[in-house]
PDB file of N, CA and C in Angstrom:
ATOM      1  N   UNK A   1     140.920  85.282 123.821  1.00  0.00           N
ATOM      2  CA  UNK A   1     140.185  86.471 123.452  1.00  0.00           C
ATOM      3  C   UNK A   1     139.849  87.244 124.720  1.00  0.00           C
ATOM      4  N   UNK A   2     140.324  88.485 124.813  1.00  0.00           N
ATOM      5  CA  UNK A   2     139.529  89.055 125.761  1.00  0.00           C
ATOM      6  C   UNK A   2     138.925  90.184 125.934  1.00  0.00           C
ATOM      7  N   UNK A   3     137.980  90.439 126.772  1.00  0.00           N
ATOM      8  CA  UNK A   3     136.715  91.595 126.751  1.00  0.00           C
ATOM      9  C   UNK A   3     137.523  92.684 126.294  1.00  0.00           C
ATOM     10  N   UNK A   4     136.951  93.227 125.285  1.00  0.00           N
ATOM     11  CA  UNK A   4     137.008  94.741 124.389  1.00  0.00           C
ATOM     12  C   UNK A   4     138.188  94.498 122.859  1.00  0.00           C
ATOM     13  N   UNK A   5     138.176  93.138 122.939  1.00  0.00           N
ATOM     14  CA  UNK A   5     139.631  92.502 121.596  1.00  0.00           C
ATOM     15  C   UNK A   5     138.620  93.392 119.976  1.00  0.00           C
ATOM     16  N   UNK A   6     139.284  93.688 119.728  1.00  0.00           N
ATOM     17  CA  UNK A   6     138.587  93.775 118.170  1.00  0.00           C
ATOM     18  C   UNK A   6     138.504  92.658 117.308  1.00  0.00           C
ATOM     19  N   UNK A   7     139.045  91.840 117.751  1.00  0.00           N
ATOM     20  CA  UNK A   7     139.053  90.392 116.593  1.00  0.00           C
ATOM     21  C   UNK A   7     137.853  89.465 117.045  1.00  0.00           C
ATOM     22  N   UNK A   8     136.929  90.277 117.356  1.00  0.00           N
ATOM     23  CA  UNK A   8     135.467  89.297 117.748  1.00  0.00           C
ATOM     24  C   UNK A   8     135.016  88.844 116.550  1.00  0.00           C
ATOM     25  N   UNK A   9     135.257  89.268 115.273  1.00  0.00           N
ATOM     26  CA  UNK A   9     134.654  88.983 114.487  1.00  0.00           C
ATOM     27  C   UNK A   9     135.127  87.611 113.960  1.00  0.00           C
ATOM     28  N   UNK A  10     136.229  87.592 114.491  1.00  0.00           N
ATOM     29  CA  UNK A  10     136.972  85.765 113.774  1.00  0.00           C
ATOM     30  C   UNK A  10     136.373  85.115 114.600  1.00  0.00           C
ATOM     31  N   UNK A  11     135.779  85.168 115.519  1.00  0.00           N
ATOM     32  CA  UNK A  11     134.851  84.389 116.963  1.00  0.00           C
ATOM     33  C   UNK A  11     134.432  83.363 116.158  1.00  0.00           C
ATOM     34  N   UNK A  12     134.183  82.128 116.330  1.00  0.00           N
ATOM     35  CA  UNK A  12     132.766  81.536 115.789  1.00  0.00           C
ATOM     36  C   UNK A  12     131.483  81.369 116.725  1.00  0.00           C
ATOM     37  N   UNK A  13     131.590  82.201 117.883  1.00  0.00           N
ATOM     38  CA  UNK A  13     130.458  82.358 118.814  1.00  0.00           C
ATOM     39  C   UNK A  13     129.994  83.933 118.559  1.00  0.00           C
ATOM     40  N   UNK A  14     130.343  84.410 117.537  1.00  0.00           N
ATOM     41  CA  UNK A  14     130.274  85.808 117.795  1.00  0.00           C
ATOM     42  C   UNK A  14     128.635  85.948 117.115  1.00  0.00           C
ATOM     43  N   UNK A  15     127.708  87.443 117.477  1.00  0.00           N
ATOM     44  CA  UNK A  15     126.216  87.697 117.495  1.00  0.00           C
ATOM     45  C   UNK A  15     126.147  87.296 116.299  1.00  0.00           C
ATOM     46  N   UNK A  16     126.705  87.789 115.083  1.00  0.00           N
ATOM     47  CA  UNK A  16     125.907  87.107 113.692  1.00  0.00           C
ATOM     48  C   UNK A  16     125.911  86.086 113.189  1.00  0.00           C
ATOM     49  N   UNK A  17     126.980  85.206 113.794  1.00  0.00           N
ATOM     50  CA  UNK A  17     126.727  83.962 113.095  1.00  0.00           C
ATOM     51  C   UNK A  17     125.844  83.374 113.694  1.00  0.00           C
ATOM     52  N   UNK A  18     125.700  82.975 115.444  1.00  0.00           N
ATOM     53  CA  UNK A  18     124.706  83.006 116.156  1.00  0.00           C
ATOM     54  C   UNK A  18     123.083  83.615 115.477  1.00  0.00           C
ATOM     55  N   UNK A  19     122.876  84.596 115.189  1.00  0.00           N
ATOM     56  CA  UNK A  19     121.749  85.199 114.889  1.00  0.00           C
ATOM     57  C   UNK A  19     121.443  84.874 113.195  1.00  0.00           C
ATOM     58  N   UNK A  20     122.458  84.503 112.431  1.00  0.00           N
ATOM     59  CA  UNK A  20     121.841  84.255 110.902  1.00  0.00           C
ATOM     60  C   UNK A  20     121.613  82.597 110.929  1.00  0.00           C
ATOM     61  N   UNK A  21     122.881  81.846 111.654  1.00  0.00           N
ATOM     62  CA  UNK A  21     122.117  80.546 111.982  1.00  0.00           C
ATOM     63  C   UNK A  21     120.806  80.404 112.616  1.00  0.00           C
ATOM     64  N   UNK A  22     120.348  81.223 113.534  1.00  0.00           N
ATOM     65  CA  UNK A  22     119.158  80.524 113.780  1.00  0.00           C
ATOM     66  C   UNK A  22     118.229  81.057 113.062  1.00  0.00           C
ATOM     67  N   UNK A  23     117.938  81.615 112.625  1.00  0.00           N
ATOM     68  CA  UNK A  23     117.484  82.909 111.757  1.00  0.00           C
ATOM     69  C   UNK A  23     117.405  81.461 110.193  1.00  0.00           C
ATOM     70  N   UNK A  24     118.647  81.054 109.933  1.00  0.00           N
ATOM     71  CA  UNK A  24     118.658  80.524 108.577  1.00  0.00           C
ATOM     72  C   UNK A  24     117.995  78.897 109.297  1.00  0.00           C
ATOM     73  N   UNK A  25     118.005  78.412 110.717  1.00  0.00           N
ATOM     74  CA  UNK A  25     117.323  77.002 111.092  1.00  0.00           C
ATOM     75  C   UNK A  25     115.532  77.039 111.487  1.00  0.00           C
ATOM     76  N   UNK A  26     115.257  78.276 111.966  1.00  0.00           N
ATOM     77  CA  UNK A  26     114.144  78.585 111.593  1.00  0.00           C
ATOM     78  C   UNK A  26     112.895  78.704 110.762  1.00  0.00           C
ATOM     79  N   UNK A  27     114.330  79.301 109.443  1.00  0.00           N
ATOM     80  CA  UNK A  27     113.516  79.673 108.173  1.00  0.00           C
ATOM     81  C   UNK A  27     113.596  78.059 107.412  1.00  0.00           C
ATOM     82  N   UNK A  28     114.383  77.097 107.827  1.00  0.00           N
ATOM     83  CA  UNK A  28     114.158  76.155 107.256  1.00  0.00           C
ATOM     84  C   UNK A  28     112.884  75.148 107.851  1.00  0.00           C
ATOM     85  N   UNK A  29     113.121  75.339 109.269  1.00  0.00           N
ATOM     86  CA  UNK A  29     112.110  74.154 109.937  1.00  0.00           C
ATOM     87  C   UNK A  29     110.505  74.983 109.402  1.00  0.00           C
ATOM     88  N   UNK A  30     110.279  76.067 109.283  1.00  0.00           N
ATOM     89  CA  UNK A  30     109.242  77.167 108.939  1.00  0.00           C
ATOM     90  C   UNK A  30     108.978  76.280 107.581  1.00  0.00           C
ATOM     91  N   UNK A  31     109.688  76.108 106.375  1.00  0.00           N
ATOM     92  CA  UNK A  31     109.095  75.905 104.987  1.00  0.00           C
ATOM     93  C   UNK A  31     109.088  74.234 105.471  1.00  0.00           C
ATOM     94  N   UNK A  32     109.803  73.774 106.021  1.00  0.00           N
ATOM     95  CA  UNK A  32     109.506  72.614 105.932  1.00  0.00           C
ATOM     96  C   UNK A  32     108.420  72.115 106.311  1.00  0.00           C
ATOM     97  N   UNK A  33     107.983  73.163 107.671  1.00  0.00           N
ATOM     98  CA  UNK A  33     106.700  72.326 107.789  1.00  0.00           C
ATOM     99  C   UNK A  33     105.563  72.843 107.226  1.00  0.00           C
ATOM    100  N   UNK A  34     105.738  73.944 106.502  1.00  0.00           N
ATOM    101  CA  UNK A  34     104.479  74.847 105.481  1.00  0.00           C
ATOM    102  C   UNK A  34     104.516  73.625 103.977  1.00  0.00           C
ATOM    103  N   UNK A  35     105.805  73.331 103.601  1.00  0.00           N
ATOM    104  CA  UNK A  35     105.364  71.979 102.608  1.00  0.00           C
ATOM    105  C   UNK A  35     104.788  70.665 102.857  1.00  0.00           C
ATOM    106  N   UNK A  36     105.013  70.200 103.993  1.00  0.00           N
ATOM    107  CA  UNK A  36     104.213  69.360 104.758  1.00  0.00           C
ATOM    108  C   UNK A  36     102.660  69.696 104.534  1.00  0.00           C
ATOM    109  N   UNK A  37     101.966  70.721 105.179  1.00  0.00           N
ATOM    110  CA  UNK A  37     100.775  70.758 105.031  1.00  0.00           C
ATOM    111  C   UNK A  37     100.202  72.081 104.051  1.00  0.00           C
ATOM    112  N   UNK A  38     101.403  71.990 103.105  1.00  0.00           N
ATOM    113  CA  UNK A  38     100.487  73.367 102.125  1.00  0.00           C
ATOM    114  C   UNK A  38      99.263  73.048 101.518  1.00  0.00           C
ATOM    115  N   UNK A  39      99.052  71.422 100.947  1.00  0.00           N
ATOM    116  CA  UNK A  39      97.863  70.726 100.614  1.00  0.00           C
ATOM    117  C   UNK A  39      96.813  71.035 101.487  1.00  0.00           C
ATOM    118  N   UNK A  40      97.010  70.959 102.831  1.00  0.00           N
ATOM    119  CA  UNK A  40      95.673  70.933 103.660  1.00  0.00           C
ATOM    120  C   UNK A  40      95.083  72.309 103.829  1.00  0.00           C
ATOM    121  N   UNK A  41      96.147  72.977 103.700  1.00  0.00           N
ATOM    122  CA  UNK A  41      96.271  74.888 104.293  1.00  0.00           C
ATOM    123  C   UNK A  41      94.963  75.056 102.557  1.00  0.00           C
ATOM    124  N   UNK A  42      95.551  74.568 101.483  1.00  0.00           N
ATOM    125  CA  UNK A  42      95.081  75.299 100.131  1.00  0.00           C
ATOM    126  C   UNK A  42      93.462  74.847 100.252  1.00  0.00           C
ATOM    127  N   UNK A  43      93.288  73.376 101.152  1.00  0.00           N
ATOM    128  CA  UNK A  43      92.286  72.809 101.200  1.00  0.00           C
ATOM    129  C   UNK A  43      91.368  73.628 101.696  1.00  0.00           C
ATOM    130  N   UNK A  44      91.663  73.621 103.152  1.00  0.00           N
ATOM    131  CA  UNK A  44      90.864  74.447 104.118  1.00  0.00           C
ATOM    132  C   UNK A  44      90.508  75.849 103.780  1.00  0.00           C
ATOM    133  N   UNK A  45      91.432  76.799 102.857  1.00  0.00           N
ATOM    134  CA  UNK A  45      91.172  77.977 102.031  1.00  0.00           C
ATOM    135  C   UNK A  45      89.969  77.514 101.097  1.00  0.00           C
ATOM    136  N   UNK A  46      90.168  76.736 100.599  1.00  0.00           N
ATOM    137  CA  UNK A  46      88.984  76.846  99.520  1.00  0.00           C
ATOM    138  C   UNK A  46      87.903  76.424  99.936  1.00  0.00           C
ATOM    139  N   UNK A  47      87.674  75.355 101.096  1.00  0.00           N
ATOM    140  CA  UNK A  47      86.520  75.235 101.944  1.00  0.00           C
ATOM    141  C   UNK A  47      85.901  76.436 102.443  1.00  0.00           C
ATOM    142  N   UNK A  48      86.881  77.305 102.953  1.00  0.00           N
ATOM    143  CA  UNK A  48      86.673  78.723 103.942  1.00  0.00           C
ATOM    144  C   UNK A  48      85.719  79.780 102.684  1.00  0.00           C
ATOM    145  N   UNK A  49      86.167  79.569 100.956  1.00  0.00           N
ATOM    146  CA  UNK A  49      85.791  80.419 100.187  1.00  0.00           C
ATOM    147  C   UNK A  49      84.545  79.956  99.677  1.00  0.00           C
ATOM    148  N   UNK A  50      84.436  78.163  99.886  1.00  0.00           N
ATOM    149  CA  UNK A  50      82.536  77.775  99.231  1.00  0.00           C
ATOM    150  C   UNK A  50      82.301  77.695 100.689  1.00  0.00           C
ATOM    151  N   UNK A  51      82.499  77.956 101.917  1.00  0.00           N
ATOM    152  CA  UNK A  51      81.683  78.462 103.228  1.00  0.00           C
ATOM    153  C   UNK A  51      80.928  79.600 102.977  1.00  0.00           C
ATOM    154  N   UNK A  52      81.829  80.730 102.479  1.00  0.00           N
ATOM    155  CA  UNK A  52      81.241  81.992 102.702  1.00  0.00           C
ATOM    156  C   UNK A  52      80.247  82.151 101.933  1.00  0.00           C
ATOM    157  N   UNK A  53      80.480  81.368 100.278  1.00  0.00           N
ATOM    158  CA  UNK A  53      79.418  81.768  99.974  1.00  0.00           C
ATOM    159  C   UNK A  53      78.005  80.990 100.125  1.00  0.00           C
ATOM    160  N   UNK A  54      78.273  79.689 101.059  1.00  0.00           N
ATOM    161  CA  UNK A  54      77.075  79.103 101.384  1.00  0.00           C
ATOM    162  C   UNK A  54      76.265  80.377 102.323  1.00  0.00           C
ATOM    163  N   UNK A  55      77.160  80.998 103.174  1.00  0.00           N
ATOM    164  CA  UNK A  55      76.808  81.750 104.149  1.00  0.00           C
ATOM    165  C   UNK A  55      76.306  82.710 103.494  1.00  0.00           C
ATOM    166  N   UNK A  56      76.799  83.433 102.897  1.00  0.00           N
ATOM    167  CA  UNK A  56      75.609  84.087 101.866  1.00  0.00           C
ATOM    168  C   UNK A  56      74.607  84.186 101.534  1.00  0.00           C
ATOM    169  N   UNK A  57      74.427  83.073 100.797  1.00  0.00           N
ATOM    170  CA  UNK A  57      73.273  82.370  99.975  1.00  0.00           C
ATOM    171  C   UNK A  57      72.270  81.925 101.500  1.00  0.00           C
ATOM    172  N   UNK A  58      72.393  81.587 102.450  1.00  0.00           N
ATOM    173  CA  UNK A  58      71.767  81.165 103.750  1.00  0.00           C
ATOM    174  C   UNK A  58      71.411  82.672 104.408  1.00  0.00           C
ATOM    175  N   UNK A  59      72.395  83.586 104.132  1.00  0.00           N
ATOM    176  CA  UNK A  59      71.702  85.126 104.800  1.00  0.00           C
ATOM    177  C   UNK A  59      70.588  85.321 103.865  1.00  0.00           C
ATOM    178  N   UNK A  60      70.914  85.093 102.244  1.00  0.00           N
ATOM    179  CA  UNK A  60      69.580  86.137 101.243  1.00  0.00           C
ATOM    180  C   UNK A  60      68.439  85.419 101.439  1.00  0.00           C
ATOM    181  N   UNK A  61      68.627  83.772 101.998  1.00  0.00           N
ATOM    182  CA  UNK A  61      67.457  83.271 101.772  1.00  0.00           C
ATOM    183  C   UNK A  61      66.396  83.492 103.112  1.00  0.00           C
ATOM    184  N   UNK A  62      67.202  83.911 104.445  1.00  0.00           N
ATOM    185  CA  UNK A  62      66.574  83.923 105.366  1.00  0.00           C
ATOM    186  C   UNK A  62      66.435  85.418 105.394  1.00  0.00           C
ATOM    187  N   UNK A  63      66.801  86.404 104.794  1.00  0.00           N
ATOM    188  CA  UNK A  63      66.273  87.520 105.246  1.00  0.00           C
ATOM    189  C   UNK A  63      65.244  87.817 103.855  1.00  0.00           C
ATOM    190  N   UNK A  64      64.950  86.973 102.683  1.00  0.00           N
ATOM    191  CA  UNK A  64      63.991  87.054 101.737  1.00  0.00           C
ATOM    192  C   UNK A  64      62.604  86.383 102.139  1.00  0.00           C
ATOM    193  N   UNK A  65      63.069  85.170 103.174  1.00  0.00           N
ATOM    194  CA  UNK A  65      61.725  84.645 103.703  1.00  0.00           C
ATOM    195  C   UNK A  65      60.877  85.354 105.314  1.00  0.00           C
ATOM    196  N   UNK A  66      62.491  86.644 105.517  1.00  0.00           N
ATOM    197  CA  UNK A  66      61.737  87.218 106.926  1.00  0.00           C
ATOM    198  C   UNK A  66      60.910  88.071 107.352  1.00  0.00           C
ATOM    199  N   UNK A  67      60.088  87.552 108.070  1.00  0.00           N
ATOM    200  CA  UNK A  67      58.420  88.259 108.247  1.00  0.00           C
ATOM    201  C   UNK A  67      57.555  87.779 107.817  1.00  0.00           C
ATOM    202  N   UNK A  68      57.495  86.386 107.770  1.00  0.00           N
ATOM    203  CA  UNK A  68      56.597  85.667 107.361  1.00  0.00           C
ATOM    204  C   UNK A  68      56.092  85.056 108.698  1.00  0.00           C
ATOM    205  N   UNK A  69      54.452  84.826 108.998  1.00  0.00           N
ATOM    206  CA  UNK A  69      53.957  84.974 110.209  1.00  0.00           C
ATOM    207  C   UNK A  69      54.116  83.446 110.757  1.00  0.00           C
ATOM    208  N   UNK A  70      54.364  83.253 111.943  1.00  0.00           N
ATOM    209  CA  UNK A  70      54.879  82.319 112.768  1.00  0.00           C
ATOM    210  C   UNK A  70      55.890  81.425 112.559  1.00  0.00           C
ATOM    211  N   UNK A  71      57.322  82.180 111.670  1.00  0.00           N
ATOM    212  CA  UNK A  71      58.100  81.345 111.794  1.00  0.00           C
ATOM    213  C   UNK A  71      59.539  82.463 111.892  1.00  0.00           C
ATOM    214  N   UNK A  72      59.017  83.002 113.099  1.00  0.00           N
ATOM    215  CA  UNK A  72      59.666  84.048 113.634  1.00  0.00           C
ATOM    216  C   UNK A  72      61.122  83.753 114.625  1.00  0.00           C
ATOM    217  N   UNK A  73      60.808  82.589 114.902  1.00  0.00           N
ATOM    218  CA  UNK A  73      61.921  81.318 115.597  1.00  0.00           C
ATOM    219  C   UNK A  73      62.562  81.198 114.558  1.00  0.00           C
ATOM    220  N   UNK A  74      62.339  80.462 113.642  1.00  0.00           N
ATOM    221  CA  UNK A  74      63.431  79.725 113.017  1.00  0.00           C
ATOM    222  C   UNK A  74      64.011  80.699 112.055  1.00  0.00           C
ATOM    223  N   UNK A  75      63.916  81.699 111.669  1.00  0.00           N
ATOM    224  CA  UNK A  75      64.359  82.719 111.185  1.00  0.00           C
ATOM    225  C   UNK A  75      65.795  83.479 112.310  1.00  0.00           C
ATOM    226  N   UNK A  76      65.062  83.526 112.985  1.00  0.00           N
ATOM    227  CA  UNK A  76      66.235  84.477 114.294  1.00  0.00           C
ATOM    228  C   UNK A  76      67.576  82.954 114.566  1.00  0.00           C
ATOM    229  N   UNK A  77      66.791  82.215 114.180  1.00  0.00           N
ATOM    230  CA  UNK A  77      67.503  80.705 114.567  1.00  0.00           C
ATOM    231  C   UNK A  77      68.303  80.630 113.848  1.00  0.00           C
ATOM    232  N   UNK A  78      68.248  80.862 112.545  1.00  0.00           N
ATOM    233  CA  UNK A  78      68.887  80.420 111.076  1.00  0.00           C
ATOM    234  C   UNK A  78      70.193  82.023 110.952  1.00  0.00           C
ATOM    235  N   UNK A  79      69.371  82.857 111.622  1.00  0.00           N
ATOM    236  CA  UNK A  79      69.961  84.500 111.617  1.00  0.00           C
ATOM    237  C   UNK A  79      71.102  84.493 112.482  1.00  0.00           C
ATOM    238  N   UNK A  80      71.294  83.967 113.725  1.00  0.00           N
ATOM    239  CA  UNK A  80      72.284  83.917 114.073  1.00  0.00           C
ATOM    240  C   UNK A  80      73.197  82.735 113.913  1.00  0.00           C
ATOM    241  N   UNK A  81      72.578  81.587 113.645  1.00  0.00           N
ATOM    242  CA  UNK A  81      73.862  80.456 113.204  1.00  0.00           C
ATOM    243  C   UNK A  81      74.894  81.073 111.872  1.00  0.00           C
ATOM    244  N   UNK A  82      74.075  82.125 111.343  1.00  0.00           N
ATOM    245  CA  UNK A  82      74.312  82.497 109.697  1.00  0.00           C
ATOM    246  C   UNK A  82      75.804  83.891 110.032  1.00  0.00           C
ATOM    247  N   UNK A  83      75.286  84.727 110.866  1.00  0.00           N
ATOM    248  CA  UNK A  83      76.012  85.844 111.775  1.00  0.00           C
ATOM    249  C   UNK A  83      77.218  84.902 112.761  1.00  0.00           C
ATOM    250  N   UNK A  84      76.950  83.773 113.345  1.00  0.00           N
ATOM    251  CA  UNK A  84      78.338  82.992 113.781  1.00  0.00           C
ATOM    252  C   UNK A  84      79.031  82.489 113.114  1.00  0.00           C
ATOM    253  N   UNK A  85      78.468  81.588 111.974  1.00  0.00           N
ATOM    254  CA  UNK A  85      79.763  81.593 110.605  1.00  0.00           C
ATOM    255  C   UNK A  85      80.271  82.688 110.309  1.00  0.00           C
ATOM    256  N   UNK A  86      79.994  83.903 109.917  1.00  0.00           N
ATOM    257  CA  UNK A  86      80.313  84.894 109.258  1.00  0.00           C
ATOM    258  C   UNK A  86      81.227  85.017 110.150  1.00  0.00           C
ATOM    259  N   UNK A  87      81.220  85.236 111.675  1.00  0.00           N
ATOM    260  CA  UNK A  87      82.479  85.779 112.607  1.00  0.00           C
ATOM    261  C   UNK A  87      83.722  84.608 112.802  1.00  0.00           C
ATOM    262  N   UNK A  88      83.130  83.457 112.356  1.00  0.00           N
ATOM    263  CA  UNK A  88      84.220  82.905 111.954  1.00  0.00           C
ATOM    264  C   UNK A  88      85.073  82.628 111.154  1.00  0.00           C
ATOM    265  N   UNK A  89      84.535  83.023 110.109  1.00  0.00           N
ATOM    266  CA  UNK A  89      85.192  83.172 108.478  1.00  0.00           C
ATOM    267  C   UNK A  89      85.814  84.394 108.841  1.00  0.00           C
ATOM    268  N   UNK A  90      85.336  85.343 109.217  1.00  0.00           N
ATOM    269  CA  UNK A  90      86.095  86.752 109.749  1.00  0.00           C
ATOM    270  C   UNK A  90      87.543  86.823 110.762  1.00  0.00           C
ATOM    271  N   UNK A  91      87.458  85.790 111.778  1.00  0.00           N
ATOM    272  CA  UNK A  91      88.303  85.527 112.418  1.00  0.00           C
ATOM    273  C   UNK A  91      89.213  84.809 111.877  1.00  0.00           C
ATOM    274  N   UNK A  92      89.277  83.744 110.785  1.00  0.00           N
ATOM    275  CA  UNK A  92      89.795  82.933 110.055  1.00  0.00           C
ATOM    276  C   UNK A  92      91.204  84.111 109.315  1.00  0.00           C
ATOM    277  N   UNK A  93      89.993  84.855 108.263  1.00  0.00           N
ATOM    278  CA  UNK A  93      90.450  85.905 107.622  1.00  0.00           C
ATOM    279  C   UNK A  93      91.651  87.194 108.407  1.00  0.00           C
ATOM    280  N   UNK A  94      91.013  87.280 109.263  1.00  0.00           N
ATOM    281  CA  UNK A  94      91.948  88.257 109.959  1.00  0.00           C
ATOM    282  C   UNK A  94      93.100  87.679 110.466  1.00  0.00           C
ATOM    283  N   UNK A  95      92.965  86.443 110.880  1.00  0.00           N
ATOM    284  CA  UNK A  95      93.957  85.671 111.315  1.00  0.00           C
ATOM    285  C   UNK A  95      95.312  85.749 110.526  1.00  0.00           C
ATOM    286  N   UNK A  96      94.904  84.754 109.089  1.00  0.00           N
ATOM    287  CA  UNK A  96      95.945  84.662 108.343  1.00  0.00           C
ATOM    288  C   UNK A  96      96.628  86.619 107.904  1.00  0.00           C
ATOM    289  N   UNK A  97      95.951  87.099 107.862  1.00  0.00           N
ATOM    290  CA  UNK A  97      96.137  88.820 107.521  1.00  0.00           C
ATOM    291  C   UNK A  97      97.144  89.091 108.562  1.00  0.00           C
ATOM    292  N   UNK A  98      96.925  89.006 109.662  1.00  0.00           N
ATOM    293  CA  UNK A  98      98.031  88.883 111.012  1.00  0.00           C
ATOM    294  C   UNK A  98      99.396  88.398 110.749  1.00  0.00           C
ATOM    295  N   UNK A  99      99.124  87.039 110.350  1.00  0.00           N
ATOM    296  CA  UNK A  99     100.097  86.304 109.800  1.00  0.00           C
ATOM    297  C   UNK A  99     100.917  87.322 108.470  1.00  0.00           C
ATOM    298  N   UNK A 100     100.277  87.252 108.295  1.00  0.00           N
ATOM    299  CA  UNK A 100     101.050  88.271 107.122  1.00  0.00           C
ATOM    300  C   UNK A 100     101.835  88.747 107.622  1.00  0.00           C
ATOM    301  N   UNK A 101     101.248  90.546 108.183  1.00  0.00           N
ATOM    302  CA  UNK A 101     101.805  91.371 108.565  1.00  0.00           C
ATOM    303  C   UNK A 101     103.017  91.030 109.854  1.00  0.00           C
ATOM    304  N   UNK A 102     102.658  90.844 110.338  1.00  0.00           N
ATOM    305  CA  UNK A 102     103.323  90.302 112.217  1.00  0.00           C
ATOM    306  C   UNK A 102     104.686  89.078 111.946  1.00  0.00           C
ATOM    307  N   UNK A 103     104.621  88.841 110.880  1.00  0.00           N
ATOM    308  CA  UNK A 103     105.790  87.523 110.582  1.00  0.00           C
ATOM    309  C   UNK A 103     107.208  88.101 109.968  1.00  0.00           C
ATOM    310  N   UNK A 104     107.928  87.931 109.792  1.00  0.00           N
ATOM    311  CA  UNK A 104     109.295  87.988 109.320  1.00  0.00           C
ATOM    312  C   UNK A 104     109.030  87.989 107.820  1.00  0.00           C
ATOM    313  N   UNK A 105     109.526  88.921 106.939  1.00  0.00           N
ATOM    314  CA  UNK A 105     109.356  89.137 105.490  1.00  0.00           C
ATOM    315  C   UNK A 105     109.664  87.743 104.719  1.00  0.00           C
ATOM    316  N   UNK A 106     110.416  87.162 105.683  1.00  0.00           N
ATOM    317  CA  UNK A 106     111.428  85.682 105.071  1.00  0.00           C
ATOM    318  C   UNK A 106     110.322  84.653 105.152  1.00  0.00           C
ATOM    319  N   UNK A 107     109.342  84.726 106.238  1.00  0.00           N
ATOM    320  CA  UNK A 107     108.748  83.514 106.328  1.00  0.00           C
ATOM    321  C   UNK A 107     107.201  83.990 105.974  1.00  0.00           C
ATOM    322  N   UNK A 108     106.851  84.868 105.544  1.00  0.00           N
ATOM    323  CA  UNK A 108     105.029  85.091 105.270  1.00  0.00           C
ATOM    324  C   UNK A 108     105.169  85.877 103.983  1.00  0.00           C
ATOM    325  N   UNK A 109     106.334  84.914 102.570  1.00  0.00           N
ATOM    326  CA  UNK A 109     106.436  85.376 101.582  1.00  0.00           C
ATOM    327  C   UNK A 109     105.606  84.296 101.062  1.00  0.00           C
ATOM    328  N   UNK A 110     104.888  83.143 101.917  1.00  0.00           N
ATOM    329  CA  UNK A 110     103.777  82.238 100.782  1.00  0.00           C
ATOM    330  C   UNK A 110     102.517  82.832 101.473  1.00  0.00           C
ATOM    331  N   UNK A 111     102.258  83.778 101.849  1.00  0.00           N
ATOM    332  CA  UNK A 111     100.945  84.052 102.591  1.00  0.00           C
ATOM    333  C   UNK A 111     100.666  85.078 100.840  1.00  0.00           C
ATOM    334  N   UNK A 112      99.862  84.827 100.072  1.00  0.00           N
ATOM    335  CA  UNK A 112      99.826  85.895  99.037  1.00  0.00           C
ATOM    336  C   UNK A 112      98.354  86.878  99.066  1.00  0.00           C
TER     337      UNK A 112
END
């Protein structure tokens, strides 16, 4: 074969087979290891969804008991542990959203 042949395409080194093989070894090692831990992934989602609303329920109760006289500490205490979950459930959230968008249509078709 040589530089400028038109018969690159009978190549078996030629760009697409190169590029759909790895492309097609990718997309396999990708599901394989998303079935591996889809159990833990569905787990940790639904932990992440009775988090938030513990976090919730922990904001209404501390901003229903706030201003009550000398327990002005444990309020601001409870206020920001309550505001650092939240940025982590947020970061969690945005994360997988990333994942979404930023991934290959082929491989962030179980992100729903």
């Amino acid at each position: 074969m040589k530089l400028g042949d038109d018969n690159q395409a009978n190549h078996p080194l030629d760009f697409k087979t190169v590029h759909s093989n790895l492309k097609e070894g990718a997309q396999k090692q990708f599901f394989d290891l998303y079935d591996e831990v889809k159990q833990k992934l569905s787990t940790y989602f639904t932990l992440t969804i009775v988090s938030i609303c513990f976090d919730i329920l922990v904001l209404l109760m501390v901003l229903w008991h706030f201003g009550f006289p000398h327990e002005e500490d444990r309020e601001m205490i409870l206020l920001g542990i309550t505001v650092g979950y939240f940025a982590c459930n947020y970061f969690w959230i945005t994360f997988v959203y990333q994942l979404k968008f930023n991934l290959p249509e082929y491989m962030s078709v179980f992100i729903q």
